[in-house]
N, C-alpha and C. Protein backbone atom coordinates (compact mmCIF):
# COMPACT_ATOMS: atom_id res chain seq x y z
N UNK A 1 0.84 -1.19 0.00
CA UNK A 1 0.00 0.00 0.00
C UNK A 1 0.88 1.25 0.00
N UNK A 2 0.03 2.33 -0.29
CA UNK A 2 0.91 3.58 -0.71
C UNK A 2 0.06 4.57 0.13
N UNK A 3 0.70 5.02 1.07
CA UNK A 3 -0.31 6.15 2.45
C UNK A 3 0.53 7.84 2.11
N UNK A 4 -0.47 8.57 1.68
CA UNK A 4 -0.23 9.74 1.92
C UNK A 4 -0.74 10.13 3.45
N UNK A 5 0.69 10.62 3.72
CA UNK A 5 0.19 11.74 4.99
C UNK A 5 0.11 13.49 4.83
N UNK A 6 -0.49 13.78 4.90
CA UNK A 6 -0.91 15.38 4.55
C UNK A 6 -0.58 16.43 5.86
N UNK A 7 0.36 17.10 5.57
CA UNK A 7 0.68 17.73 6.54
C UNK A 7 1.14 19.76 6.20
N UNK A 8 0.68 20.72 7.12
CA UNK A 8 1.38 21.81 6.92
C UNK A 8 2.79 21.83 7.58
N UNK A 9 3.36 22.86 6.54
CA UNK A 9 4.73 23.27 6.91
C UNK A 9 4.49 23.62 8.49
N UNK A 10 3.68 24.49 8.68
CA UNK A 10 3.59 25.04 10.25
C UNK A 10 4.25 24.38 11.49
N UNK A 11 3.48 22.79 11.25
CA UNK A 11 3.79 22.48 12.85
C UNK A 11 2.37 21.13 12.63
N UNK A 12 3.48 19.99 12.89
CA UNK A 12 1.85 18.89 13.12
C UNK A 12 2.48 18.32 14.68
N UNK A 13 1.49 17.74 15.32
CA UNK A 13 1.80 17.44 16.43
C UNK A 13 2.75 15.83 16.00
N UNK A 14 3.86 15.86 16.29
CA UNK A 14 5.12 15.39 15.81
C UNK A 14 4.37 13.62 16.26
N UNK A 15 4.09 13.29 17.48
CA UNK A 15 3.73 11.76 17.61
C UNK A 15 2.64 11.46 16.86
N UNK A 16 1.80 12.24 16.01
CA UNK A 16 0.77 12.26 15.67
C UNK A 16 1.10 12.29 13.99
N UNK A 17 2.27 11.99 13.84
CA UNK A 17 2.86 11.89 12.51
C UNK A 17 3.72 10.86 12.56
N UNK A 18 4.57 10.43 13.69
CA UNK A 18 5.72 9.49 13.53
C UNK A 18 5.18 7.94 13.53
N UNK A 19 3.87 8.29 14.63
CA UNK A 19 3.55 6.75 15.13
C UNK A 19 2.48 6.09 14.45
N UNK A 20 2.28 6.72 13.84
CA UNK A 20 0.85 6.47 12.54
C UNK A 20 2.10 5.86 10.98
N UNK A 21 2.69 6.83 11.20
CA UNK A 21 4.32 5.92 9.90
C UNK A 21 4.92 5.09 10.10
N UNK A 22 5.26 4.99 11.42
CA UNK A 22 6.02 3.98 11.82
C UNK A 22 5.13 2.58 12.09
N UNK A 23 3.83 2.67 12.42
CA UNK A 23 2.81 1.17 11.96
C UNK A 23 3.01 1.71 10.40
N UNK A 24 2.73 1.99 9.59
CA UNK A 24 2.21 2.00 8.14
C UNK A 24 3.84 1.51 7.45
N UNK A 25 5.12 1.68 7.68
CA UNK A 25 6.29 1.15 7.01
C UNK A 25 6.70 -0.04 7.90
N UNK A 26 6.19 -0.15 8.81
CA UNK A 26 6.97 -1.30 9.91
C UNK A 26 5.98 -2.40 9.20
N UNK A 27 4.54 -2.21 8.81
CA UNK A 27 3.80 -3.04 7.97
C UNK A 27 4.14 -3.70 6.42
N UNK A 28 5.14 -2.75 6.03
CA UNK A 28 5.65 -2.80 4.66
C UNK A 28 5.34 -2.14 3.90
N UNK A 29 4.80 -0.69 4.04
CA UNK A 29 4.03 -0.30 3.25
C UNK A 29 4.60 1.42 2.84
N UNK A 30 4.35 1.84 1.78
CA UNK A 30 5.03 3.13 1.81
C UNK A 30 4.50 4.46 2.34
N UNK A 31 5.15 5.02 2.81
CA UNK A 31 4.33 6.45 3.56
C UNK A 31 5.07 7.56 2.45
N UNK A 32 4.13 8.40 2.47
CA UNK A 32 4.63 9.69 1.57
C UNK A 32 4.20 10.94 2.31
N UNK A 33 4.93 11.80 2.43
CA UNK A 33 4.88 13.02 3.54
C UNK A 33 4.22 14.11 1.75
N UNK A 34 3.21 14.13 2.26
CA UNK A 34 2.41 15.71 1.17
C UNK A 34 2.29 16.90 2.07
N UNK A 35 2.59 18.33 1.55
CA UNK A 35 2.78 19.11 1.89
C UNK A 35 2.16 20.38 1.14
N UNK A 36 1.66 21.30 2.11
CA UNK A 36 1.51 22.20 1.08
C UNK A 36 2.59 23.18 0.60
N UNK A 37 3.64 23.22 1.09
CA UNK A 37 4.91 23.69 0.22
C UNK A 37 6.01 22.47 0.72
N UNK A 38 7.08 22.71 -0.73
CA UNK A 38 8.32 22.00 -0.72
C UNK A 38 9.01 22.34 0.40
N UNK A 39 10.39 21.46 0.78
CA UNK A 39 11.21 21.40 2.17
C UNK A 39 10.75 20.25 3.34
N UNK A 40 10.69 21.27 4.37
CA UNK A 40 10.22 20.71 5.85
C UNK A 40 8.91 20.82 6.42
N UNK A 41 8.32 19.85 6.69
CA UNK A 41 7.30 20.11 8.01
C UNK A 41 7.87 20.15 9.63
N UNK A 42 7.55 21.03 10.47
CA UNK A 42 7.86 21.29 11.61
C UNK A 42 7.07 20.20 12.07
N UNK A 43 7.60 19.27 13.54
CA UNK A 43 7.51 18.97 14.03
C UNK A 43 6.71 19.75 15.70
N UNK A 44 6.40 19.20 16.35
CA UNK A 44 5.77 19.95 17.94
C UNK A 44 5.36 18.94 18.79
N UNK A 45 6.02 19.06 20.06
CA UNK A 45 5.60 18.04 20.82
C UNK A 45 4.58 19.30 21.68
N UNK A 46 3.40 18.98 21.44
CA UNK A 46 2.41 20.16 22.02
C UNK A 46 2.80 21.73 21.93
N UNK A 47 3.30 22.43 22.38
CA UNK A 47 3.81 23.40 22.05
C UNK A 47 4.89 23.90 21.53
N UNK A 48 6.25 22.88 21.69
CA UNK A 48 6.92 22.73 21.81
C UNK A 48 7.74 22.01 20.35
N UNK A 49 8.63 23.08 19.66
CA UNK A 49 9.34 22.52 18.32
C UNK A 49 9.94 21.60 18.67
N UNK A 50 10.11 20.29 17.43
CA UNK A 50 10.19 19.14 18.29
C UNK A 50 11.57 19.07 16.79
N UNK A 51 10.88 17.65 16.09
CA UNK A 51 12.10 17.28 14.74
C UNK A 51 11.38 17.99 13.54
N UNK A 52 12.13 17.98 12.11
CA UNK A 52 11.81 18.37 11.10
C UNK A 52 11.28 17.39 10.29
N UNK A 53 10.88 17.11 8.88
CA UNK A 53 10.68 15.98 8.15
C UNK A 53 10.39 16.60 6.96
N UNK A 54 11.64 16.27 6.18
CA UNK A 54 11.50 16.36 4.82
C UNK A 54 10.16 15.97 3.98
N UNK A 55 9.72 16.85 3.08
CA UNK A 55 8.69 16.46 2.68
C UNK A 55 8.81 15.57 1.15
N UNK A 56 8.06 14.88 0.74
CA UNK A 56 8.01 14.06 -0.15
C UNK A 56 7.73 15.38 -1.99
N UNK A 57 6.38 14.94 -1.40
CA UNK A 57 5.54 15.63 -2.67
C UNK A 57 4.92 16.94 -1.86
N UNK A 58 4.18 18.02 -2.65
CA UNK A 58 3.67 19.00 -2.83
C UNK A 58 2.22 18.51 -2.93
N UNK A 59 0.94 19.49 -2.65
CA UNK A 59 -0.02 19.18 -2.43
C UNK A 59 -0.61 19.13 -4.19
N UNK A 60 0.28 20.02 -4.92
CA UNK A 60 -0.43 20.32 -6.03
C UNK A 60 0.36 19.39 -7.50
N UNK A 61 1.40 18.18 -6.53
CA UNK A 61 1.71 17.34 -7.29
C UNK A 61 1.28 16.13 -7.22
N UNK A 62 0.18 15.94 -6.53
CA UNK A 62 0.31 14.56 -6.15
C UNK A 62 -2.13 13.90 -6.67
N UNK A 63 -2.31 13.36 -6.70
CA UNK A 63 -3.96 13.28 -6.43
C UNK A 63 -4.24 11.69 -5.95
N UNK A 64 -5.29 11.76 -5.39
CA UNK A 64 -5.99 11.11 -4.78
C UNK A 64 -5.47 9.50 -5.14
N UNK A 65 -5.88 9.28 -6.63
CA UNK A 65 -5.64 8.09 -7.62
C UNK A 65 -4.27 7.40 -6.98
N UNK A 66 -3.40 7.91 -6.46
CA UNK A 66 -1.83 7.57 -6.23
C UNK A 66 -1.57 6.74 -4.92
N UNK A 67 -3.29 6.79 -4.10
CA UNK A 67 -2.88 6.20 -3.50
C UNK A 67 -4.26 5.55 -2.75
N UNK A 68 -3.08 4.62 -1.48
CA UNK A 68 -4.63 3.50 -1.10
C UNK A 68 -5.20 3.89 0.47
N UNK A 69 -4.59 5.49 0.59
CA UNK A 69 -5.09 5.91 2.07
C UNK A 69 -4.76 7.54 2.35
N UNK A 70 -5.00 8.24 3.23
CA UNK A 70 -4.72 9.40 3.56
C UNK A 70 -5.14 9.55 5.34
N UNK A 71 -3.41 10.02 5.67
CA UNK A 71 -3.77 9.85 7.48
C UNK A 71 -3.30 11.70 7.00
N UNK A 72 -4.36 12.47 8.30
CA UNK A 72 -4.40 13.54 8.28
C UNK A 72 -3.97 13.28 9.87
N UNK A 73 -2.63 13.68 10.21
CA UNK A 73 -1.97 14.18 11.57
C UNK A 73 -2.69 15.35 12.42
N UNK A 74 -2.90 15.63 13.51
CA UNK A 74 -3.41 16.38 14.02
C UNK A 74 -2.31 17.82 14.80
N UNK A 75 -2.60 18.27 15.78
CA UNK A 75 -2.12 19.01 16.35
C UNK A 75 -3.30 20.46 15.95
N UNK A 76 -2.96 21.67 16.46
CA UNK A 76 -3.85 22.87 16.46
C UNK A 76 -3.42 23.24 14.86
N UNK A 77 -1.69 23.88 15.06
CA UNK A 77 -1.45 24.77 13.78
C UNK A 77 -2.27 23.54 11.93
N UNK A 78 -1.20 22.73 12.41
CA UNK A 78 -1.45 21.78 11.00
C UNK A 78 -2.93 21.47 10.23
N UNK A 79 -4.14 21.22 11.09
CA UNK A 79 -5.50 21.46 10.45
C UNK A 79 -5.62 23.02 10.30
N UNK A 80 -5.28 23.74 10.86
CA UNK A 80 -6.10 24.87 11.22
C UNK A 80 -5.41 25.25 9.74
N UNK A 81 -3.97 25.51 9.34
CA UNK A 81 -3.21 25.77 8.16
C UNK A 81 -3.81 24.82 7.07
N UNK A 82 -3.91 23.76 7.04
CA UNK A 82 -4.47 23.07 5.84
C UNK A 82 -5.72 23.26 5.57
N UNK A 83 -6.75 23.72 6.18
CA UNK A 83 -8.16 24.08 6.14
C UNK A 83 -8.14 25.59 5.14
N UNK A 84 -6.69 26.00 5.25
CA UNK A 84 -6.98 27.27 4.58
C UNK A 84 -6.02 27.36 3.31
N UNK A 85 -5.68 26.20 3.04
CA UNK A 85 -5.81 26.41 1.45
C UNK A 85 -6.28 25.00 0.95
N UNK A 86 -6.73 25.67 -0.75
CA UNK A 86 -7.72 25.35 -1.43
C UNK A 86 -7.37 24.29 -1.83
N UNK A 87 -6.27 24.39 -2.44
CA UNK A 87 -5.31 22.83 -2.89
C UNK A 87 -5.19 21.85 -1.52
N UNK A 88 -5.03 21.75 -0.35
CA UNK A 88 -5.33 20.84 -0.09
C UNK A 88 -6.81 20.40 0.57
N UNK A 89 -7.15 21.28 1.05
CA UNK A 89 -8.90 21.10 0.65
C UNK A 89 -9.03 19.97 -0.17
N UNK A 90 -8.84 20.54 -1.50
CA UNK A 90 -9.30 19.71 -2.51
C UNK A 90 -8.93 18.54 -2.86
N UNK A 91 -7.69 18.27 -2.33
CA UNK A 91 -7.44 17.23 -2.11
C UNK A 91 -8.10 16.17 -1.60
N UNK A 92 -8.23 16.86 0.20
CA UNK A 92 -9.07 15.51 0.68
C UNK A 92 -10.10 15.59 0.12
N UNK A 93 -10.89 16.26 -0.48
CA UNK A 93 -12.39 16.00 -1.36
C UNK A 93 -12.50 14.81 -1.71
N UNK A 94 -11.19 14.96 -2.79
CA UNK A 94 -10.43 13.77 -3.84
C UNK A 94 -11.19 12.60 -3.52
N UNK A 95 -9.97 12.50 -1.88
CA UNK A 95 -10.13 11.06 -1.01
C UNK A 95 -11.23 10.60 -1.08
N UNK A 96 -12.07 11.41 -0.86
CA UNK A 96 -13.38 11.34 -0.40
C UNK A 96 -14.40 11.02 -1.49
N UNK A 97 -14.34 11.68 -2.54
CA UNK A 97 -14.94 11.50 -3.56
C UNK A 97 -14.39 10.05 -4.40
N UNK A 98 -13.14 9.57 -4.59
CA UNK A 98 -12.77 8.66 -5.17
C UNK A 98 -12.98 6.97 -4.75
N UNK A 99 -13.75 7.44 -3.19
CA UNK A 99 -13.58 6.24 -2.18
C UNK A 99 -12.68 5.58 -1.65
N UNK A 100 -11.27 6.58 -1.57
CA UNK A 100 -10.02 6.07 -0.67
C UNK A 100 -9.92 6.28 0.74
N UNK A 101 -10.03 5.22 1.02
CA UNK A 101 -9.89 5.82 3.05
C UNK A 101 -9.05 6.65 3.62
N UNK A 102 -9.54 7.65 4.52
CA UNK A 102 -8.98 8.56 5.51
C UNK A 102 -8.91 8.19 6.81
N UNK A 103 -7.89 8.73 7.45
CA UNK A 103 -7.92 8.17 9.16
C UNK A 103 -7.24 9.60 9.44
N UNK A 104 -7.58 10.45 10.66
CA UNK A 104 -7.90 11.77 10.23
C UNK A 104 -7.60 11.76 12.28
N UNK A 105 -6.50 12.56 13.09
CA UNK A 105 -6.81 12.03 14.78
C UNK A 105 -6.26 13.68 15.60
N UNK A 106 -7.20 13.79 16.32
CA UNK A 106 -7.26 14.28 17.74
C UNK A 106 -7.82 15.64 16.53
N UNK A 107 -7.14 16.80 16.10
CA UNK A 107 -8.08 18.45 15.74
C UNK A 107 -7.61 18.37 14.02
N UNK A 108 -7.45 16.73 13.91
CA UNK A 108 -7.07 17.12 12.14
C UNK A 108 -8.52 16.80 11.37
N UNK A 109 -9.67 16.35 12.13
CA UNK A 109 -11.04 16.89 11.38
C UNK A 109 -11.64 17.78 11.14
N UNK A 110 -11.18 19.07 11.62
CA UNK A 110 -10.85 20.24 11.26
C UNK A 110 -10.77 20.64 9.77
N UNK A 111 -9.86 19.68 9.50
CA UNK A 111 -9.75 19.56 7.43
C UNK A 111 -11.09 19.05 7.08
N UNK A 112 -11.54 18.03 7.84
CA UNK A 112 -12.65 17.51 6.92
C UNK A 112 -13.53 18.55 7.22
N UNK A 113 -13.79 19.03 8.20
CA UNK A 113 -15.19 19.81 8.24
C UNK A 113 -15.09 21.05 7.07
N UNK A 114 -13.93 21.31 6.84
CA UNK A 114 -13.44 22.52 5.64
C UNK A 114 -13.59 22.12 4.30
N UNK A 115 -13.52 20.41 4.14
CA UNK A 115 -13.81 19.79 3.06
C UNK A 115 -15.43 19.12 2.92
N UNK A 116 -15.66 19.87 3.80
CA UNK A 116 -17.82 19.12 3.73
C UNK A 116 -17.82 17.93 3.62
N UNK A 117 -17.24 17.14 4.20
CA UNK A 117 -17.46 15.48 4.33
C UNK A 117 -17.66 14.93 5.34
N UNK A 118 -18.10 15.52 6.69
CA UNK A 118 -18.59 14.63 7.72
C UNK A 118 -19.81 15.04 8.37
N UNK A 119 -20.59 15.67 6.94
CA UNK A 119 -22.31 15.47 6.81
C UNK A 119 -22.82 13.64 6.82
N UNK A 120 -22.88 13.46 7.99
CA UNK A 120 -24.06 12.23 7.90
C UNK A 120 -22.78 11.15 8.64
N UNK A 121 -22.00 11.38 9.23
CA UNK A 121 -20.72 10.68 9.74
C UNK A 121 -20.43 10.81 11.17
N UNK A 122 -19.95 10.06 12.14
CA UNK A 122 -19.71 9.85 12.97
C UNK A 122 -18.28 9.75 13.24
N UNK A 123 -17.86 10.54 13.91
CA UNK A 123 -16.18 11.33 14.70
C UNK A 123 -15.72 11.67 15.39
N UNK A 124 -14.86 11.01 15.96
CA UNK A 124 -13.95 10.82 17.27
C UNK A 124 -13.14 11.76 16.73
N UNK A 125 -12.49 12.60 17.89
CA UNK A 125 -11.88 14.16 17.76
C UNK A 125 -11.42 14.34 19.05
N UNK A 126 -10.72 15.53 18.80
CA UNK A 126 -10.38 16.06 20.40
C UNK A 126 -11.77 16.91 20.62
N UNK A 127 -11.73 17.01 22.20
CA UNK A 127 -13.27 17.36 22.54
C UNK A 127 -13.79 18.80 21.86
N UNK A 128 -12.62 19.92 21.63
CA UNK A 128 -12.87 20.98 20.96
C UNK A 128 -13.40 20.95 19.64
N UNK A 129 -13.86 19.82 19.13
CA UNK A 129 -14.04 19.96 17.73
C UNK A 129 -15.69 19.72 17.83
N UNK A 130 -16.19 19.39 18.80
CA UNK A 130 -17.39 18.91 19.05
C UNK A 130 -18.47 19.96 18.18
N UNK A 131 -18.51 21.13 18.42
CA UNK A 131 -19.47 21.84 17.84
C UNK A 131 -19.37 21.73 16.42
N UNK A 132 -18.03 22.01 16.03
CA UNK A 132 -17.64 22.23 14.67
C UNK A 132 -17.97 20.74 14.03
N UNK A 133 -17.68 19.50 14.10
CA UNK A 133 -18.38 18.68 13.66
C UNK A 133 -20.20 18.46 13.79
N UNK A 134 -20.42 18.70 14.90
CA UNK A 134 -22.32 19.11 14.67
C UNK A 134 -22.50 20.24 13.61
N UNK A 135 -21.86 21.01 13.79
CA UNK A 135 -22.30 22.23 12.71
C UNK A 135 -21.79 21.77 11.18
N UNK A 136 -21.37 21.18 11.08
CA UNK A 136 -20.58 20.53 9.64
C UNK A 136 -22.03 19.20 9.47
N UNK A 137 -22.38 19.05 10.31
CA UNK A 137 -23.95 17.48 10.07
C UNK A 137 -23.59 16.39 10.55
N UNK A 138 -22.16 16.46 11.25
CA UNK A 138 -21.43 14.87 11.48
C UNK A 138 -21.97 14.89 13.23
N UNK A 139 -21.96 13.54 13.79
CA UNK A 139 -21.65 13.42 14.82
C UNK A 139 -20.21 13.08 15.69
N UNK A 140 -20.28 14.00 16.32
CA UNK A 140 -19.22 13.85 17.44
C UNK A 140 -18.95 12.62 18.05
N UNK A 141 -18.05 11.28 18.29
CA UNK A 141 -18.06 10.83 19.57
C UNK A 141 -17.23 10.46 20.70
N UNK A 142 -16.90 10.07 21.74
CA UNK A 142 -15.85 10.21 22.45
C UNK A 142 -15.35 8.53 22.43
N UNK A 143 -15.06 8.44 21.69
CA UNK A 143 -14.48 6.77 21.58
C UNK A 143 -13.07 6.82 20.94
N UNK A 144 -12.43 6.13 21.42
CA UNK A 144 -10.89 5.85 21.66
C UNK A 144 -10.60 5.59 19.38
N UNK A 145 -11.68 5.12 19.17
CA UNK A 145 -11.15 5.21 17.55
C UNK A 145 -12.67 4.90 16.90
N UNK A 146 -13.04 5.54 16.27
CA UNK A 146 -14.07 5.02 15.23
C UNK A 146 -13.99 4.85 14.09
N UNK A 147 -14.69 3.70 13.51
CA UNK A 147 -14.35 3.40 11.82
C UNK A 147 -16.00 3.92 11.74
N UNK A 148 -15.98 4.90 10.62
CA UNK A 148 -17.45 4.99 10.01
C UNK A 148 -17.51 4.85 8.34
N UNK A 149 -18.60 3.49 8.37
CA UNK A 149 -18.60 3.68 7.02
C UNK A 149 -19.95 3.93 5.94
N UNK A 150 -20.17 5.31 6.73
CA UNK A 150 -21.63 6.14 6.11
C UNK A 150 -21.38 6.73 5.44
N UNK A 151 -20.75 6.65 4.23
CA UNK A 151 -20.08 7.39 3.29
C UNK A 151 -19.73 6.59 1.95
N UNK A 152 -18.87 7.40 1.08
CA UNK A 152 -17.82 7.39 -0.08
C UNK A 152 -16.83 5.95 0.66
N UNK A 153 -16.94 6.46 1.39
CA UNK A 153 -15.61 5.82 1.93
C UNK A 153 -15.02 5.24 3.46
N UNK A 154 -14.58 4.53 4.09
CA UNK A 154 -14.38 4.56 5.64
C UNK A 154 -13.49 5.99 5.84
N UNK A 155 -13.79 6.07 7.14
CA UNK A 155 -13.21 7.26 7.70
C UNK A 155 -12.89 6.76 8.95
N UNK A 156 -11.68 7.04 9.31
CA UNK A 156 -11.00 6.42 10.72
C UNK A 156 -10.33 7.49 11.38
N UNK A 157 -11.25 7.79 12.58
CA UNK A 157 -10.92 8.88 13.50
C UNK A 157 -10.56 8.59 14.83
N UNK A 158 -9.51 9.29 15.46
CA UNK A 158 -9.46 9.29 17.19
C UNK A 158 -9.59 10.48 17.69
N UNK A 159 -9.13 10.46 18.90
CA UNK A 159 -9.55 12.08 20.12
C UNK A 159 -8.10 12.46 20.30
N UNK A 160 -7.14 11.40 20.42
CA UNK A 160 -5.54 11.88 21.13
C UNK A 160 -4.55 11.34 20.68
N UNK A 161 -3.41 11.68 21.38
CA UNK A 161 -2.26 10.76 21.08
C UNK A 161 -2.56 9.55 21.87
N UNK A 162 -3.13 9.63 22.87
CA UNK A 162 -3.40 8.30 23.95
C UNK A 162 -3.91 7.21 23.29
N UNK A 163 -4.64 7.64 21.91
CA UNK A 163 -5.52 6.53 21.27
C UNK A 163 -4.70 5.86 20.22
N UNK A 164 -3.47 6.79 19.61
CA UNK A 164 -2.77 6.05 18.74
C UNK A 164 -2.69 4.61 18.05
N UNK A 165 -2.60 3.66 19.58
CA UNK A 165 -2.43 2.47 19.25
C UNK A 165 -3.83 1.90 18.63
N UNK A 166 -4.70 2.28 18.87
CA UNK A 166 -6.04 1.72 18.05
C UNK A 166 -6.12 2.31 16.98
N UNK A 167 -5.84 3.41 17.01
CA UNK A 167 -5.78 4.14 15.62
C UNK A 167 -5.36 3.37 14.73
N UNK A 168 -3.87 3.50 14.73
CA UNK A 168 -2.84 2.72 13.76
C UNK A 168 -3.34 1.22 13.45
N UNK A 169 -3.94 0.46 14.43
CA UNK A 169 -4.50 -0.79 14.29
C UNK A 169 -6.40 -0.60 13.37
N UNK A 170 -6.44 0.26 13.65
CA UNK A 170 -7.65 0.74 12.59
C UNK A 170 -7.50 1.13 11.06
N UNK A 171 -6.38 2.25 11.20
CA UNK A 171 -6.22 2.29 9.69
C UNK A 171 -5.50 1.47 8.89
N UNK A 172 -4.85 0.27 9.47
CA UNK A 172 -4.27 -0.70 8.65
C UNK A 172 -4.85 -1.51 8.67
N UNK A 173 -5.84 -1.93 8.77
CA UNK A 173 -6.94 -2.91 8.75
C UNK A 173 -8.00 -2.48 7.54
N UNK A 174 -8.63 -1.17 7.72
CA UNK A 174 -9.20 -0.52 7.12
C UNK A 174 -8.55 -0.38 5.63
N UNK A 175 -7.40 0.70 5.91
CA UNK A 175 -6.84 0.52 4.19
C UNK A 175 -6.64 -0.58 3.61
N UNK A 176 -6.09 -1.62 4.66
CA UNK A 176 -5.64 -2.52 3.67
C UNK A 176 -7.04 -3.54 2.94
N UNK A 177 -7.91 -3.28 3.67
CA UNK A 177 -9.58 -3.94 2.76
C UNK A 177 -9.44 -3.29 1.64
N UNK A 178 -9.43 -2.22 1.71
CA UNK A 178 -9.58 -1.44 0.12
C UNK A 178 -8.55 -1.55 -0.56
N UNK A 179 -7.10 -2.30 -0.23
CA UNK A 179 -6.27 -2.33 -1.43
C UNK A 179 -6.35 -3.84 -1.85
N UNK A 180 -7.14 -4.28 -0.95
CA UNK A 180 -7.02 -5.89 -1.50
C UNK A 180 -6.12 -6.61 -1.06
């Protein structure tokens, strides 16, 4: 399998990028760091600048077709920055529209609610996202990982870093149904 991870230059919450890659290549599988500009993504251990990570591809080189998943990393800056541009917006649409699974954890549904896709969906988040997913049509819930598949596509969400380990055991289960 071939996993885009989608990340801003800004700042993603750094475990919320490493430990979601490190199940997805320790599985055998390739991870690709997308970005909305070339170089580095900042790293943050909560507030705190953490490591760098070269980025792969560009948001406006890469589409949906290329691949058999998309993990959206969380932290504050990294949704809040990717929600505001259009190219990657449109990206996850892509996902969404093409029927490739997303696994999306703790304030990176933030993107989806910017991409209108968690009308009629059910989503585990950090607790701040609660309104903003009701107001987007999705439901909120407080469960350690949810797979929902009321959609285009599964969507695999958590609340924290605490949930990681189900996470990662969710979206490789999940993607790998859809790659066969």
């Amino acid at each position: 399998m071939r996993i885009a991870f989608l990340t801003a230059p800004e700042g993603v919450e750094q475990i919320e990028l490493t430990k979601p890659w490190q199940a997805v290549t320790d599985a055998g599988h390739e991870a690709v760091l997308v970005s909305t500009r070339s170089g580095e993504v900042q790293g943050f251990n909560h507030l705190d600048k953490a490591d760098t990570f070269p980025v792969d591809r560009t948001v406006d080189e890469v589409s949906a077709q290329e691949f058999d998943g998309l993990v959206l990393p969380g932290g504050v800056a990294n949704p809040d920055a990717l929600r505001m541009d259009e190219t990657a917006v449109g990206l996850v649409k892509d996902f969404f529209e093409q029927g490739i699974p997303v696994a999306a954890v703790c304030h990176a549904p933030w993107t989806l609610v910017e991409a209108d896709v968690v009308s009629g969906r059910e989503v585990a988040s950090w607790p701040s996202l609660r309104t903003d997913i009701a107001n987007a049509g999705g439901t909120w819930v407080d469960e350690e990982v949810k797979v929902d598949t009321n959609g285009p596509n599964v969507l695999v969400t958590s609340r924290k870093p605490g949930d990681l380990d189900a996470f990662d055991e969710a979206l490789l289960r999940e993607f790998g149904r859809r790659a066969g």
